[in-house]
Every structure is written in structure tokens, then in C-alpha cells.
C-alpha atoms as a PDB file:
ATOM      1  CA  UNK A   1      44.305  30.951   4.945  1.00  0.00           C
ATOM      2  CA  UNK A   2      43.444  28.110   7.534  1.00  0.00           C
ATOM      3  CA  UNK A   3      40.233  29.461   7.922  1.00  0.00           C
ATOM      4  CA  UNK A   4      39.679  29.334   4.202  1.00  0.00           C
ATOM      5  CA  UNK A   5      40.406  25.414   3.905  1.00  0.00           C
ATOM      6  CA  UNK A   6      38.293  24.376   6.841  1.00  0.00           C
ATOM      7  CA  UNK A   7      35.419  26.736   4.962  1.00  0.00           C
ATOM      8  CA  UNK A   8      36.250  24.652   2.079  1.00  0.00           C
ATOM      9  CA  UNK A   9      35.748  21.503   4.072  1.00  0.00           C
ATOM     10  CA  UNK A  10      32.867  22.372   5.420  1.00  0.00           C
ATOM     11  CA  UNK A  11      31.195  23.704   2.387  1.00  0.00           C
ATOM     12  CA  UNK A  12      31.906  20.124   0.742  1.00  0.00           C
ATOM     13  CA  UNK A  13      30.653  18.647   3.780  1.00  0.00           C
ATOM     14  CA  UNK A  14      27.199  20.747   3.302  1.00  0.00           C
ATOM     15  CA  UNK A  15      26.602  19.647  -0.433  1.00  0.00           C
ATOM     16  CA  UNK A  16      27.541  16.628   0.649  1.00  0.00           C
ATOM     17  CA  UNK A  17      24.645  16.356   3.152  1.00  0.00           C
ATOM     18  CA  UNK A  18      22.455  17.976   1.057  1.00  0.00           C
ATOM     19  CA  UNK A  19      23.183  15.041  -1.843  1.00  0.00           C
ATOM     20  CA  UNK A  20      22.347  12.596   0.527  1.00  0.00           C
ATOM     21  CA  UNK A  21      19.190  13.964   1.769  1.00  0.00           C
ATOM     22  CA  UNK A  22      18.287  14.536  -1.617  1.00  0.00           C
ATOM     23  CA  UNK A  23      18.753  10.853  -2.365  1.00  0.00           C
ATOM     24  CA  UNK A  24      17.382   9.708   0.940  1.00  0.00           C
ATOM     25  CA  UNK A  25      14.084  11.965   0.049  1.00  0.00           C
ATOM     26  CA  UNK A  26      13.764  10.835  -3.687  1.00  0.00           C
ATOM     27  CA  UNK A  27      13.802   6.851  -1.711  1.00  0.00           C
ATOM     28  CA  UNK A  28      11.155   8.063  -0.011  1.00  0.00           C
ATOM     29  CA  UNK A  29       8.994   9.069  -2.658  1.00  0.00           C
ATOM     30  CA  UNK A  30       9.508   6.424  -4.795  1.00  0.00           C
ATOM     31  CA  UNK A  31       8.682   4.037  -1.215  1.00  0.00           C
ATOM     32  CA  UNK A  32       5.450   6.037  -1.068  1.00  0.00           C
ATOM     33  CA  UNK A  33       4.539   6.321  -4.536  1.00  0.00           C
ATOM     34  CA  UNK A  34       4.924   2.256  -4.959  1.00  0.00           C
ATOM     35  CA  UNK A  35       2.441   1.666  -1.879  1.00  0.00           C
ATOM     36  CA  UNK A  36       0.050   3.529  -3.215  1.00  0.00           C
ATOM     37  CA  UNK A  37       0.407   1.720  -6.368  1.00  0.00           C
ATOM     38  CA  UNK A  38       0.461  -1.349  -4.295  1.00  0.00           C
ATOM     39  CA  UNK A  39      -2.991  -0.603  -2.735  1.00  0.00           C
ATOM     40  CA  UNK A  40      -4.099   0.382  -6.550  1.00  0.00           C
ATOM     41  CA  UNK A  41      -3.615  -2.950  -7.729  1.00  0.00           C
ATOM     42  CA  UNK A  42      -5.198  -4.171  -4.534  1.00  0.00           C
ATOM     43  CA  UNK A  43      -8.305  -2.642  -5.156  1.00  0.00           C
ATOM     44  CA  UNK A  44      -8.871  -3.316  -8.531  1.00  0.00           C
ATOM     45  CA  UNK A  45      -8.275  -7.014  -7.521  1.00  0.00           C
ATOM     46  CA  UNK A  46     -10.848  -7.032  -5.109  1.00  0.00           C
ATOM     47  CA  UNK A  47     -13.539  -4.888  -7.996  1.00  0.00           C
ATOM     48  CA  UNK A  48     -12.381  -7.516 -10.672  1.00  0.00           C
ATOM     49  CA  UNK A  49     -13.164 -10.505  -7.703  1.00  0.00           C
ATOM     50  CA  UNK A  50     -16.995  -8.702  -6.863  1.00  0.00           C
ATOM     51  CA  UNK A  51     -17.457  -7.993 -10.820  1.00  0.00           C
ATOM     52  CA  UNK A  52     -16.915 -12.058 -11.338  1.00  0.00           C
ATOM     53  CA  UNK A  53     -18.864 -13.016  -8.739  1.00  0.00           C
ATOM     54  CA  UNK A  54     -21.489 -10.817 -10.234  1.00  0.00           C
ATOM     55  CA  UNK A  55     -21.418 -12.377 -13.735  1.00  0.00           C
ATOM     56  CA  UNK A  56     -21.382 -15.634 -12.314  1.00  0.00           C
ATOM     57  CA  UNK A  57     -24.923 -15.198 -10.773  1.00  0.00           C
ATOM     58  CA  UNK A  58     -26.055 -13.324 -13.962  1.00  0.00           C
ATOM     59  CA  UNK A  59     -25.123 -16.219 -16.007  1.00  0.00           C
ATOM     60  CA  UNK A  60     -26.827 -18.667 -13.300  1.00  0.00           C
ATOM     61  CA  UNK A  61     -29.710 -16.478 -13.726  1.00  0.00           C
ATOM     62  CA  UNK A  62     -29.681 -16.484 -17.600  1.00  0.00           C
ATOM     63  CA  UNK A  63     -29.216 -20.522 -17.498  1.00  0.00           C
ATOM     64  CA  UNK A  64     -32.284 -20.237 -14.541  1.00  0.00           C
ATOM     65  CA  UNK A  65     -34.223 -18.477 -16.974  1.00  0.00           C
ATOM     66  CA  UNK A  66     -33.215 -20.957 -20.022  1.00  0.00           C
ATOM     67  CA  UNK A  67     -34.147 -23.658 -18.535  1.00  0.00           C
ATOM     68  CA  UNK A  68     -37.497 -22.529 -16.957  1.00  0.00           C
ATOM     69  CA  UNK A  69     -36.143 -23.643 -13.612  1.00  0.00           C
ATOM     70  CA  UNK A  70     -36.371 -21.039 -10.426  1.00  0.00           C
ATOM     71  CA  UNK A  71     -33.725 -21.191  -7.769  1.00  0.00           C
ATOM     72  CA  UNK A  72     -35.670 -20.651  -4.489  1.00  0.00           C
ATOM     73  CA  UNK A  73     -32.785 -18.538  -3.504  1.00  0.00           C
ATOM     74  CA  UNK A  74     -33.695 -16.261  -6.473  1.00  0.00           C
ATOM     75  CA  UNK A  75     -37.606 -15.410  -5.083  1.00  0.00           C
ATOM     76  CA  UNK A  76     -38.816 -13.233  -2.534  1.00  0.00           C
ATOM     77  CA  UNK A  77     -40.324 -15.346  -0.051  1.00  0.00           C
ATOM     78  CA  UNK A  78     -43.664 -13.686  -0.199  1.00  0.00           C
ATOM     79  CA  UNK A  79     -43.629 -14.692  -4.273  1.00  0.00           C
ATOM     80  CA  UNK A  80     -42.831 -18.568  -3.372  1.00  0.00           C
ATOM     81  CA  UNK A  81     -45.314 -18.437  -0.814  1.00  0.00           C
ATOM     82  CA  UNK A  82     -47.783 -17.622  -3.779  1.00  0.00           C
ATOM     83  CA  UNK A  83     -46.504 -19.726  -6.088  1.00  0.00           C
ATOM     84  CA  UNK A  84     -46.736 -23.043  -4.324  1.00  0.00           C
ATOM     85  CA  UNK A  85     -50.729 -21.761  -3.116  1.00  0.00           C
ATOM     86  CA  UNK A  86     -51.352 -21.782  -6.676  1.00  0.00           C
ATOM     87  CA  UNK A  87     -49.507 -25.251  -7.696  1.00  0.00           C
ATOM     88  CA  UNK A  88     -51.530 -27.091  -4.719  1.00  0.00           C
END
């Protein structure tokens, strides 16, 4: 009969261990699962930073090409080269 209740005990003491390590595992999940999230949103941030950056010089080079102006920056040196032969 003594035998029996320190089986008891030590059956409670098993689920108990077992509840915790299921908590402590589902913590550790959820840790994971919100860094990778984390370095999601990080690299969509830096796509969304290269895409503006992008559009900016598109729209310089639209505006460029509106106002029949040429940024240097914009030719291949070779092209300039030729151009300015031909101006002078």
C-alpha cells in the first residue's frame, strides 16, 4: 500500500514534467517561429528600400528624358566621349 502512494506520487510527478516540457517546447517554437518572422519583415524592408531607390532613378531618368537633359552619370563613357567630338 506504501508502495502504491509513492507510485502515485511519482506518476503525478511524471505528467507533471511532461506538462512543463510541453510548455517549455511550445515557448520554443513560438521563440523560433517569431525570428523567422522577424528576419521576414527584415527582408522585405530591405527589397521595399532597393525597389525605391530603383524608382527614384527611373523617375530621374523619365524627368532626364523630359527635359532633354543627360546626366553624365547616365552615359557610357565611350558615348560622351562621342558626343562632345561631335558638339566641338
Amino acid at each position: 500500500m506504501l508502495w502504491q502512494i509513492g507510485l502515485a506520487s511519482w506518476k503525478d510527478f511524471a505528467l507533471k514534467s511532461q506538462e512543463k516540457f510541453q510548455k517549455t517546447l511550445t515557448r520554443l517554437e513560438w521563440s523560433v517561429k517569431l525570428q523567422e518572422a522577424t528576419t521576414a519583415v527584415r527582408q522585405l524592408e530591405f527589397s521595399l528600400t532597393q525597389l525605391e531607390l530603383q524608382i527614384n532613378e527611373l523617375l530621374e531618368a523619365f524627368q532626364t528624358l523630359a527635359t532633354g537633359k543627360i546626366r553624365p552619370s547616365l552615359i557610357e563613357f565611350d558615348t560622351l566621349q562621342d558626343i562632345l567630338k561631335n558638339v566641338t
